[in-house]
N, C-alpha and C. Protein backbone atom coordinates (compact mmCIF):
# COMPACT_ATOMS: atom_id res chain seq x y z
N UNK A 1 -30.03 19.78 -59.76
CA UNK A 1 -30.12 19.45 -58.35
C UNK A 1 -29.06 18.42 -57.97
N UNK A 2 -29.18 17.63 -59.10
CA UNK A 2 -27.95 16.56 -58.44
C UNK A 2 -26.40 16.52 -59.28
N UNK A 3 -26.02 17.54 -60.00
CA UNK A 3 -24.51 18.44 -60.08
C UNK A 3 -24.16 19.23 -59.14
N UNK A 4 -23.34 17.92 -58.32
CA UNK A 4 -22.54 18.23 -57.12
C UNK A 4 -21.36 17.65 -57.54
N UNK A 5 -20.18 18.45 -57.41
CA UNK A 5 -19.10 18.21 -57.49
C UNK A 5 -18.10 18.73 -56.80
N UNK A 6 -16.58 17.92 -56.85
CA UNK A 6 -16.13 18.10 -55.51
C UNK A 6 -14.69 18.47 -55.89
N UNK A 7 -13.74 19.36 -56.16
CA UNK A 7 -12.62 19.84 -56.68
C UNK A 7 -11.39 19.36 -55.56
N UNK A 8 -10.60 17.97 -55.91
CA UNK A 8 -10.02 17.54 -54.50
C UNK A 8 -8.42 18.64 -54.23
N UNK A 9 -8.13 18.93 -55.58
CA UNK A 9 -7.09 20.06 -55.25
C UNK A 9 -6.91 21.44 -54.22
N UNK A 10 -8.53 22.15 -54.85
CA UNK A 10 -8.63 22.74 -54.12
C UNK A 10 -10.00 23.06 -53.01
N UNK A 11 -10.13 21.80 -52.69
CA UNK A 11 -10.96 21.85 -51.88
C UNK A 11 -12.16 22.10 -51.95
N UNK A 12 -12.84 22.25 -52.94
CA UNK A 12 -13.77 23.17 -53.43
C UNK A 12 -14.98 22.20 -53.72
N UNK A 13 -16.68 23.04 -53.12
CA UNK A 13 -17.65 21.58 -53.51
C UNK A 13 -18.58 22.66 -54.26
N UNK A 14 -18.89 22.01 -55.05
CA UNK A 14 -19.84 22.90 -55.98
C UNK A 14 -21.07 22.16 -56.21
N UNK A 15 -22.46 23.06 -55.63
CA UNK A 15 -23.45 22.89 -55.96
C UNK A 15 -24.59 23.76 -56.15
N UNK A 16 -25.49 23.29 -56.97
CA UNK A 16 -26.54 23.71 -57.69
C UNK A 16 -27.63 24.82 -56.76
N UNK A 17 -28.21 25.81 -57.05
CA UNK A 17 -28.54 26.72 -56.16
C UNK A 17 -29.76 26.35 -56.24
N UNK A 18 -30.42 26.40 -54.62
CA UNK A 18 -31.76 25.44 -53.80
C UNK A 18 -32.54 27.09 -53.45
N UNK A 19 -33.65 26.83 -53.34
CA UNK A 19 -34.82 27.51 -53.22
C UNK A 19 -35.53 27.42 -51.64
N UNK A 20 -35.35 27.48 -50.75
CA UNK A 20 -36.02 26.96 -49.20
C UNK A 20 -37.34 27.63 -49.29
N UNK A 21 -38.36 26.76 -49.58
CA UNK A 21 -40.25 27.75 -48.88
C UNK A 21 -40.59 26.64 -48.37
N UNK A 22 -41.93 26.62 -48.08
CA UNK A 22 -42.33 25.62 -47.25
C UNK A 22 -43.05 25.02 -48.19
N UNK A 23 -43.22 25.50 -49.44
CA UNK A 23 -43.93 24.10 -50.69
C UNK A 23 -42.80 23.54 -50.49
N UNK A 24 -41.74 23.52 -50.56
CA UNK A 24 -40.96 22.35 -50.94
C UNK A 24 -40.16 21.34 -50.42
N UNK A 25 -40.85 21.55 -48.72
CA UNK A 25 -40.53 20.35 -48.16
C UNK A 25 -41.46 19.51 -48.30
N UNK A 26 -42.91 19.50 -47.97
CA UNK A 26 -43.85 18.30 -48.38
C UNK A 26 -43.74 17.55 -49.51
N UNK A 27 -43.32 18.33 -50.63
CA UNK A 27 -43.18 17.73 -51.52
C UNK A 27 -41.84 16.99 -52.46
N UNK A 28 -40.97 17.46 -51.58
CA UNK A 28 -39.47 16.62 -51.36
C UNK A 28 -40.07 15.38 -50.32
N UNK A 29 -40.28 15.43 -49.65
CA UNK A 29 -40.50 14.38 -48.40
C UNK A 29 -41.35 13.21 -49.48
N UNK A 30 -42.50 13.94 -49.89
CA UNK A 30 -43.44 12.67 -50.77
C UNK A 30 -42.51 12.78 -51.80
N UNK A 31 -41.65 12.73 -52.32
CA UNK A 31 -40.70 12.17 -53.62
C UNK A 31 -40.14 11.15 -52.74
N UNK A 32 -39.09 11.43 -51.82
CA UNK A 32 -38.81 10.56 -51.23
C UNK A 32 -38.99 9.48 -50.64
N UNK A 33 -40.10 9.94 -49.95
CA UNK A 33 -40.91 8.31 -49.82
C UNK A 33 -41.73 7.64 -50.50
N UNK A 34 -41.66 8.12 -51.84
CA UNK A 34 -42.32 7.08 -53.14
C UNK A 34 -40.81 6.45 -54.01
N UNK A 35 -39.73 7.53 -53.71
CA UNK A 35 -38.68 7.05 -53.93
C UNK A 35 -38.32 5.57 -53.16
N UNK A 36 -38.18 6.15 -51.94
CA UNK A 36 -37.77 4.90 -50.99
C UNK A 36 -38.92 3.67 -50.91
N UNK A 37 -40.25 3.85 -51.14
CA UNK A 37 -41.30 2.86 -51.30
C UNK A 37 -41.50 1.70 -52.28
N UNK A 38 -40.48 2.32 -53.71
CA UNK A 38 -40.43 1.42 -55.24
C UNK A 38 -39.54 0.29 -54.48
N UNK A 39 -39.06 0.15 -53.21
CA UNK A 39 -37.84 -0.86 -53.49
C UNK A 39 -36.78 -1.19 -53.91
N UNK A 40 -35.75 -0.22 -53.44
CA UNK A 40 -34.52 0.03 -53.83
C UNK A 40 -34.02 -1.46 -54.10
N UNK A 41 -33.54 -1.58 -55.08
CA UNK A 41 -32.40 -3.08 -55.18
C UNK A 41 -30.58 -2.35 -54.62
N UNK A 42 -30.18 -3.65 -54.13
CA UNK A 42 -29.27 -2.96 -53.59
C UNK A 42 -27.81 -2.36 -55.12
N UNK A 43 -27.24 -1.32 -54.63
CA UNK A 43 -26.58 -0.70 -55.29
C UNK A 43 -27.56 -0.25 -56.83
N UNK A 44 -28.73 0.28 -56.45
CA UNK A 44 -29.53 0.87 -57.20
C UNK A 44 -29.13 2.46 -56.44
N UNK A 45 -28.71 3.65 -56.87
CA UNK A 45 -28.83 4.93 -56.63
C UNK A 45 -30.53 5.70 -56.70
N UNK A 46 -30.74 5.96 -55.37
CA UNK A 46 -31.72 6.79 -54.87
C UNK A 46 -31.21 8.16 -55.17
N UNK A 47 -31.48 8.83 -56.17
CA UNK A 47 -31.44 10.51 -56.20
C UNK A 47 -31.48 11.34 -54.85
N UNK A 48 -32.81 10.98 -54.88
CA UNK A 48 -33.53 12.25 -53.81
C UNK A 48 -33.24 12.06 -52.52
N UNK A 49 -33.08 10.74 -51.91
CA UNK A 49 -32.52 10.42 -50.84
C UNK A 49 -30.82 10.88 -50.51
N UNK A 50 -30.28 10.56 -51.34
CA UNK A 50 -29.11 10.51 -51.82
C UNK A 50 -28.63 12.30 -51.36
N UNK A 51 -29.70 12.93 -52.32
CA UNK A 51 -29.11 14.26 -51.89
C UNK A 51 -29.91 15.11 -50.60
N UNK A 52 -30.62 14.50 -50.21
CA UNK A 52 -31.22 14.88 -48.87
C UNK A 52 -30.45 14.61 -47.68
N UNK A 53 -29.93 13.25 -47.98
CA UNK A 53 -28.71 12.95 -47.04
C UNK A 53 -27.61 14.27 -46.88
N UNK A 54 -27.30 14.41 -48.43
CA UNK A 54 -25.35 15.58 -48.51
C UNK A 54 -26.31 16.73 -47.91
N UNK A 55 -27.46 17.26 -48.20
CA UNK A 55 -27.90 18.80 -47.70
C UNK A 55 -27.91 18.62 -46.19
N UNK A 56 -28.65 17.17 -45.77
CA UNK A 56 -28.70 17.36 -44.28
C UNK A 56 -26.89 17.38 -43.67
N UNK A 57 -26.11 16.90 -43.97
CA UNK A 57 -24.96 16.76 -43.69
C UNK A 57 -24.18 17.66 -43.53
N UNK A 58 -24.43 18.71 -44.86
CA UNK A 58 -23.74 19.64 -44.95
C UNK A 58 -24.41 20.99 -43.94
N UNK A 59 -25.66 21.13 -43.71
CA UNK A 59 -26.35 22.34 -42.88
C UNK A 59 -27.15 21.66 -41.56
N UNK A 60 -25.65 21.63 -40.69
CA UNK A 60 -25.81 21.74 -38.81
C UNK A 60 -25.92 22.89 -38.60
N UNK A 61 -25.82 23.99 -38.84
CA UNK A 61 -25.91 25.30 -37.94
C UNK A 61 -25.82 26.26 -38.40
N UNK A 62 -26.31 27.25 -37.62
CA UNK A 62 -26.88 28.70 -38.45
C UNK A 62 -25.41 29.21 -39.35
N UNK A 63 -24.23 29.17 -39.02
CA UNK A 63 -23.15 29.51 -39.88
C UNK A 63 -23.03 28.60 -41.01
N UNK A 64 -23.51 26.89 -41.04
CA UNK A 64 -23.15 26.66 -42.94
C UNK A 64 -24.55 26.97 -43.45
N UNK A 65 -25.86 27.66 -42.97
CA UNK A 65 -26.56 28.02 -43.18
C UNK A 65 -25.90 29.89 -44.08
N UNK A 66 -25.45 30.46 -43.38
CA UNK A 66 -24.93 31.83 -43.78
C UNK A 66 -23.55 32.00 -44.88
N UNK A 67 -22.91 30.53 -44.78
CA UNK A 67 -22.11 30.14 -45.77
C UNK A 67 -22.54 29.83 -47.15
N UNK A 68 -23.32 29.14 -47.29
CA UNK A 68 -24.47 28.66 -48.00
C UNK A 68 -24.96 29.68 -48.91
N UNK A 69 -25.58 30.11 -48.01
CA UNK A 69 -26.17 31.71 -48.51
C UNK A 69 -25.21 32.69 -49.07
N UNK A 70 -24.04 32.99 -48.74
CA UNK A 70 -22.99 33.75 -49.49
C UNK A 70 -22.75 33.57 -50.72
N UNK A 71 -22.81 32.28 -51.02
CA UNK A 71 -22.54 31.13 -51.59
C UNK A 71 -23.39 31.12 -52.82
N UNK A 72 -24.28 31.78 -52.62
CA UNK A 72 -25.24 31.86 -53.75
C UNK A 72 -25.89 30.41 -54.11
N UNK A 73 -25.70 29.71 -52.65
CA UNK A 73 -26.42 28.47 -53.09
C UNK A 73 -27.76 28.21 -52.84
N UNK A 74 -28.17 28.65 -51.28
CA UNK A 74 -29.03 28.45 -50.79
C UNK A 74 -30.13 29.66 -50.51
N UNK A 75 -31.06 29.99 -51.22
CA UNK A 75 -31.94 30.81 -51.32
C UNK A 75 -33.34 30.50 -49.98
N UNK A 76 -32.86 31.57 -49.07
CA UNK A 76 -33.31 31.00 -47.96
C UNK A 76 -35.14 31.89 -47.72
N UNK A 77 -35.86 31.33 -48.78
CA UNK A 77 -37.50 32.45 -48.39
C UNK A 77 -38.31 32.20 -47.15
N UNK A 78 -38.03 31.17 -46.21
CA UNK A 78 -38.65 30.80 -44.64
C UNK A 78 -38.86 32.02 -44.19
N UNK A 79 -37.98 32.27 -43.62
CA UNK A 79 -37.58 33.83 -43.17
C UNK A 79 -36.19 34.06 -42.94
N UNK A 80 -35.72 35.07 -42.10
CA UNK A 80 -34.54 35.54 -42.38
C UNK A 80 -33.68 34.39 -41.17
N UNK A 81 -34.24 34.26 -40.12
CA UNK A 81 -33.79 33.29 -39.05
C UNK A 81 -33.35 31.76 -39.61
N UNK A 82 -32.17 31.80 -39.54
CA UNK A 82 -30.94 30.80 -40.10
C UNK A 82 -31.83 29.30 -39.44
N UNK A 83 -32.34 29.21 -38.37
CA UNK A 83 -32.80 28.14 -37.22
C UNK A 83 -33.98 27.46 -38.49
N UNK A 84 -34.86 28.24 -39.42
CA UNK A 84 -35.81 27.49 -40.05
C UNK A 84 -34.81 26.73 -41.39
N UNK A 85 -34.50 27.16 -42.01
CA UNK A 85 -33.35 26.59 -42.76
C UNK A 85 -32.91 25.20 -42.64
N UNK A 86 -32.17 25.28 -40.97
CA UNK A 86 -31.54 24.35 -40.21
C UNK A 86 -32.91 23.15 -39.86
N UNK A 87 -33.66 23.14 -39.82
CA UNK A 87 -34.82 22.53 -39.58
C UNK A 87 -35.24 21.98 -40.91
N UNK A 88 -35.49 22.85 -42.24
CA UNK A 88 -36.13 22.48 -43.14
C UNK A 88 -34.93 21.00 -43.34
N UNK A 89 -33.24 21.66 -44.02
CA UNK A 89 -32.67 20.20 -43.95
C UNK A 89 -32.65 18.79 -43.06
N UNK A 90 -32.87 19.16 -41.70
CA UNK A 90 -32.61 18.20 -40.85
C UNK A 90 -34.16 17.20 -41.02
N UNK A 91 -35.14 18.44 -41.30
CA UNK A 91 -36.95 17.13 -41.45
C UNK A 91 -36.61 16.50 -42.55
N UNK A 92 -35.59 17.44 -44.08
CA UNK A 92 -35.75 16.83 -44.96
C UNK A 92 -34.93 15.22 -45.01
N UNK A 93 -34.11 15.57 -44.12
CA UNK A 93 -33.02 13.97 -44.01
C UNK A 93 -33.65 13.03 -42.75
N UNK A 94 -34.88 13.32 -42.42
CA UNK A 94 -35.38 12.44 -41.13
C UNK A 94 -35.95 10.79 -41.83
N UNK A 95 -36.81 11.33 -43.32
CA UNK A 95 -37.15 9.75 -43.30
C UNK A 95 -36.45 9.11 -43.97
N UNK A 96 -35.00 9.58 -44.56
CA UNK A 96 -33.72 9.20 -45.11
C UNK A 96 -33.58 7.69 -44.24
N UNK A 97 -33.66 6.55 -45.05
CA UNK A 97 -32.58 5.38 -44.66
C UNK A 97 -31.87 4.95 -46.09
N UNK A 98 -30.72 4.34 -46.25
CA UNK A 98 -30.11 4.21 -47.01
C UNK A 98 -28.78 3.79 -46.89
N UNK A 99 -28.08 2.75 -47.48
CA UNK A 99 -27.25 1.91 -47.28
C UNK A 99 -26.18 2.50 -47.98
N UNK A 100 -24.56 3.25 -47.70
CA UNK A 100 -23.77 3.97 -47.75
C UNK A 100 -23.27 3.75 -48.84
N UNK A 101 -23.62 2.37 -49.68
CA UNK A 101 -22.74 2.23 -51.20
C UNK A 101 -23.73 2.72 -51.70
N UNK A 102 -25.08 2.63 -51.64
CA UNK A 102 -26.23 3.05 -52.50
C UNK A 102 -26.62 4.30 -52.63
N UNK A 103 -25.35 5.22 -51.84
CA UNK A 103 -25.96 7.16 -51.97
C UNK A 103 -25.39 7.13 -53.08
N UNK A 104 -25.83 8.20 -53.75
CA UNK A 104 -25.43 8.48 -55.25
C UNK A 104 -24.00 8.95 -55.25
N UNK A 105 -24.08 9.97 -54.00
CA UNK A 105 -22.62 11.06 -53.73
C UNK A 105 -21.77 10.46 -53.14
N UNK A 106 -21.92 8.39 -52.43
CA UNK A 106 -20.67 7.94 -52.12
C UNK A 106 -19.05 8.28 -52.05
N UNK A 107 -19.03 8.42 -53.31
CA UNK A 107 -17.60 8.99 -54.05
C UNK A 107 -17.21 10.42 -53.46
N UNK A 108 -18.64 11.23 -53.85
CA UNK A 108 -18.05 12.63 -52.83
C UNK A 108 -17.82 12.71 -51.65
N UNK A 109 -18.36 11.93 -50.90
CA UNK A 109 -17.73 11.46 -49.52
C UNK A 109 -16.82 11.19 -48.95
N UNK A 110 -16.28 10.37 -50.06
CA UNK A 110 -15.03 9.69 -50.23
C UNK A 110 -14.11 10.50 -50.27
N UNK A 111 -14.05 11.42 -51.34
CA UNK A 111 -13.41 12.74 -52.09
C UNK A 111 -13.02 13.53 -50.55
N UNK A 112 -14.04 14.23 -50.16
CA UNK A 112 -14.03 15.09 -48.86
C UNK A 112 -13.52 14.47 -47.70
N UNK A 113 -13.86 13.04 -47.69
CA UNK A 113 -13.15 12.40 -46.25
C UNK A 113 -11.47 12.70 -46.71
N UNK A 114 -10.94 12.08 -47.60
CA UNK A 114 -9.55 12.17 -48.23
C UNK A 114 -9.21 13.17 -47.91
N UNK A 115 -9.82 14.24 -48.76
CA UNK A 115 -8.97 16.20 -48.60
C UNK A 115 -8.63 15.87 -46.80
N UNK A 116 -10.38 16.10 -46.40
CA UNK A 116 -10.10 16.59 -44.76
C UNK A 116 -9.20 15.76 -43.93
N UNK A 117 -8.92 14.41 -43.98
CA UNK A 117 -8.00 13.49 -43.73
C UNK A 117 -6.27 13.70 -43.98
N UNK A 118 -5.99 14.78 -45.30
CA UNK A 118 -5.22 14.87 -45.56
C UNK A 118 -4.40 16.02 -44.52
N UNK A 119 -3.15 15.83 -44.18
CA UNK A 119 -2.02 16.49 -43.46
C UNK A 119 -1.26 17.68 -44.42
N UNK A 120 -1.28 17.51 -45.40
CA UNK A 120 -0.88 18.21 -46.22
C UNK A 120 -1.75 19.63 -46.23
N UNK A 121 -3.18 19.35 -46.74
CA UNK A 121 -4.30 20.33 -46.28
C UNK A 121 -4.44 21.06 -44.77
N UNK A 122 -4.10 20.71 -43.76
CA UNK A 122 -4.66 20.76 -42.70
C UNK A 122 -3.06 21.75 -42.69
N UNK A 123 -1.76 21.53 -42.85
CA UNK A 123 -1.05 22.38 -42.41
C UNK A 123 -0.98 23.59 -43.20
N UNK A 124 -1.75 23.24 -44.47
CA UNK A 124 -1.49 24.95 -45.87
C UNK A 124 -2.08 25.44 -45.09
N UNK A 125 -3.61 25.05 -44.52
CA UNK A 125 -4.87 25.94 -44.45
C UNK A 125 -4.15 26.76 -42.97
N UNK A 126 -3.82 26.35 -42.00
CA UNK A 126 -2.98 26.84 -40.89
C UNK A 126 -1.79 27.76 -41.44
N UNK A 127 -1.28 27.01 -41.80
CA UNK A 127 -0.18 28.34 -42.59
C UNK A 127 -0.88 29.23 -43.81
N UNK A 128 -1.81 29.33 -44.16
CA UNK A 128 -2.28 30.41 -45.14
C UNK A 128 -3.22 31.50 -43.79
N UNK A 129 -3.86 30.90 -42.97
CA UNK A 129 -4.45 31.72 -41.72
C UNK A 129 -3.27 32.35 -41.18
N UNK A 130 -2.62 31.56 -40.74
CA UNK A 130 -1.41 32.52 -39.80
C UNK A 130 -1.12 33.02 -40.34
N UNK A 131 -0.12 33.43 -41.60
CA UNK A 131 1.07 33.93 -42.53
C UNK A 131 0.70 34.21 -43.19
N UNK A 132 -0.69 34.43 -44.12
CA UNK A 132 -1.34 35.02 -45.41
C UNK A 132 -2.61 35.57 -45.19
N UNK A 133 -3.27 36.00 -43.52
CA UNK A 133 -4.51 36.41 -43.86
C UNK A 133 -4.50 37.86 -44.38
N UNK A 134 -3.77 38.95 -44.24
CA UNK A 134 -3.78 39.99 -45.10
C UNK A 134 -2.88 40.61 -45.89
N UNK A 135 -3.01 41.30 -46.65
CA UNK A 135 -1.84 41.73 -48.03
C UNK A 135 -0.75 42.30 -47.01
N UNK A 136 -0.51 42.78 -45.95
CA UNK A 136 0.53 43.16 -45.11
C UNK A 136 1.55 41.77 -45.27
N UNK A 137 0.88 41.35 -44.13
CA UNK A 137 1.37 39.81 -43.98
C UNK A 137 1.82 39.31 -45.23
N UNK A 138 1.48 39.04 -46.31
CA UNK A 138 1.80 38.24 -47.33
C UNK A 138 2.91 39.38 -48.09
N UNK A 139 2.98 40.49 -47.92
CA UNK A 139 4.05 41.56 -48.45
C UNK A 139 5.38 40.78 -47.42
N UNK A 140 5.24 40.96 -46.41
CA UNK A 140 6.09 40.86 -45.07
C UNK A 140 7.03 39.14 -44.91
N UNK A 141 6.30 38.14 -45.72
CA UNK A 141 6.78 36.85 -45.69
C UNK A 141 7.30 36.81 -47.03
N UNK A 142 6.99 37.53 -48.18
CA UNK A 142 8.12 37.49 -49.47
C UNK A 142 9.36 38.29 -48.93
N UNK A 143 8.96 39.16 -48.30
CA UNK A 143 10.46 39.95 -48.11
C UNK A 143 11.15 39.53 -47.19
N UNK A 144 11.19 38.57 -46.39
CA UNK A 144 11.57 37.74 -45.06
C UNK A 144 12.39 36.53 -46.13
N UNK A 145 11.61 36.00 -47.04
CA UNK A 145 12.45 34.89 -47.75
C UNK A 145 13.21 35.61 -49.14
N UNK A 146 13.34 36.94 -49.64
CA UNK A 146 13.88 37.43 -50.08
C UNK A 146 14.76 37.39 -48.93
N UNK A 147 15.29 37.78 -48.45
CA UNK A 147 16.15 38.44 -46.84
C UNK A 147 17.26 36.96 -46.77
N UNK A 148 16.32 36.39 -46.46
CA UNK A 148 16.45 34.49 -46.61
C UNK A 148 18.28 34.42 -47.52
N UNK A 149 17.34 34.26 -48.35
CA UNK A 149 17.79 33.97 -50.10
C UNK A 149 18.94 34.99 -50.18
N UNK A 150 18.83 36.18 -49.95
CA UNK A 150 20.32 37.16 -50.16
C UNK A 150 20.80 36.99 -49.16
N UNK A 151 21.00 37.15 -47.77
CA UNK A 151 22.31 36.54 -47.02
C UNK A 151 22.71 34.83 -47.20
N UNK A 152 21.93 33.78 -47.64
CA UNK A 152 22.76 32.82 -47.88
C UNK A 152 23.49 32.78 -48.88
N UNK A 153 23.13 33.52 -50.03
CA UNK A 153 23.55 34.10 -51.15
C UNK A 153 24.96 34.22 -50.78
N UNK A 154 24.89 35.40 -49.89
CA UNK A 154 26.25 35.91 -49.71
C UNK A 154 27.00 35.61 -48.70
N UNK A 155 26.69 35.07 -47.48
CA UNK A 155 27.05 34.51 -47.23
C UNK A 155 28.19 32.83 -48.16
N UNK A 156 27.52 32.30 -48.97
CA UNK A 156 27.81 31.73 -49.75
C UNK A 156 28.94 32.33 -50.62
N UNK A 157 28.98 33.04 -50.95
CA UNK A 157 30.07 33.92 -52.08
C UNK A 157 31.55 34.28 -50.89
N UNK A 158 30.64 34.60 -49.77
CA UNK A 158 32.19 34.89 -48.56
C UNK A 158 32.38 33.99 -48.24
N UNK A 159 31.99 32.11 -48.04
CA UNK A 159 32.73 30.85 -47.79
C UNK A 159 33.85 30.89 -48.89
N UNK A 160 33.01 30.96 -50.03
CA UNK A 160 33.69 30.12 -50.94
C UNK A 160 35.38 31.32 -51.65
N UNK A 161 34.88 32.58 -51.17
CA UNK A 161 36.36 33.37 -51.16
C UNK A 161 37.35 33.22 -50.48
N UNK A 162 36.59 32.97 -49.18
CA UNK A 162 38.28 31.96 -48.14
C UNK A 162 38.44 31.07 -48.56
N UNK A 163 37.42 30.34 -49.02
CA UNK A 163 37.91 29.38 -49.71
C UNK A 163 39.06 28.89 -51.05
N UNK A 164 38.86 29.47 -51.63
CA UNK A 164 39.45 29.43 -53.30
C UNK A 164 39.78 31.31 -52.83
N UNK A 165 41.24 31.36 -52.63
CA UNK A 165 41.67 33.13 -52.74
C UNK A 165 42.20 33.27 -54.29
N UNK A 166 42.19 34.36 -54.54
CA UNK A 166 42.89 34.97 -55.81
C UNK A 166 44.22 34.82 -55.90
């Protein structure tokens, strides 16, 4: 449950595959608040809080709900309507308080603020949408910088013959 990890190269967050019924919010909720009841000392890591926080964070809306689910992460038995899902995380992060050095996943936060912060990321992912969403396209931009590459080529070979004659 709490092997979450966060791949900053490629963007990538990997986690452990969740079960949604309705046993297992009451009884997440009472972990949690016997969790949060012992008296956290500060920079003591709360588990359950900790990851009730990243689930509520990560599932606002019926699409990272259906992402999720692709995903083979989130095993959704409520019913098929994405909206109970979205509810089960959001009750499960309601009696969540917790002081931002003391989440366990700090660091992954950290990790993900960085990527998404990053300019570097933000222009691949735009240029892999525009210019690489299908094998056409991605046939069509090698042969454009092939194209590239042989007229400067030769171009290059006809400077340098006026240049230096026989």
């Amino acid at each position: 449950m709490f092997d979450v990890t966060f791949d900053r190269k490629r963007g990538v967050m990997e986690l452990p595959r969740i079960e949604i019924h309705l046993a297992n919010l009451p009884q997440l909720m009472n972990l949690i608040a016997f969790e949060q009841s012992r008296g956290q000392r500060a920079g003591t890591p709360a588990p359950l809080t900790s990851y009730s926080a990243l689930m509520s964070s990560l599932v606002r809306s019926g699409q990272d709900v259906s992402v999720l689910q692709r995903g083979g992460i989130v095993d959704n038995l409520l019913s098929n309507d994405d909206e109970a899902a979205i509810n089960f995380f959001s009750r499960l992060g309601d009696p969540c308080t917790m002081h931002y050095s003391d989440n366990l996943f700090a660091q992954l936060f950290d990790d993900v603020k960085c990527y998404h912060d990053s300019s570097w990321h933000k222009h691949r992912t735009v240029f892999k949408r525009a210019h690489c969403s299908t094998p056409w396209s991605i046939i069509a931009l090698v042969l454009a910088i092939i194209a590239f590459f042989y007229s400067f080529f030769s171009q290059s070979v006809a400077i340098y013959g006026q240049a230096r004659p026989h």
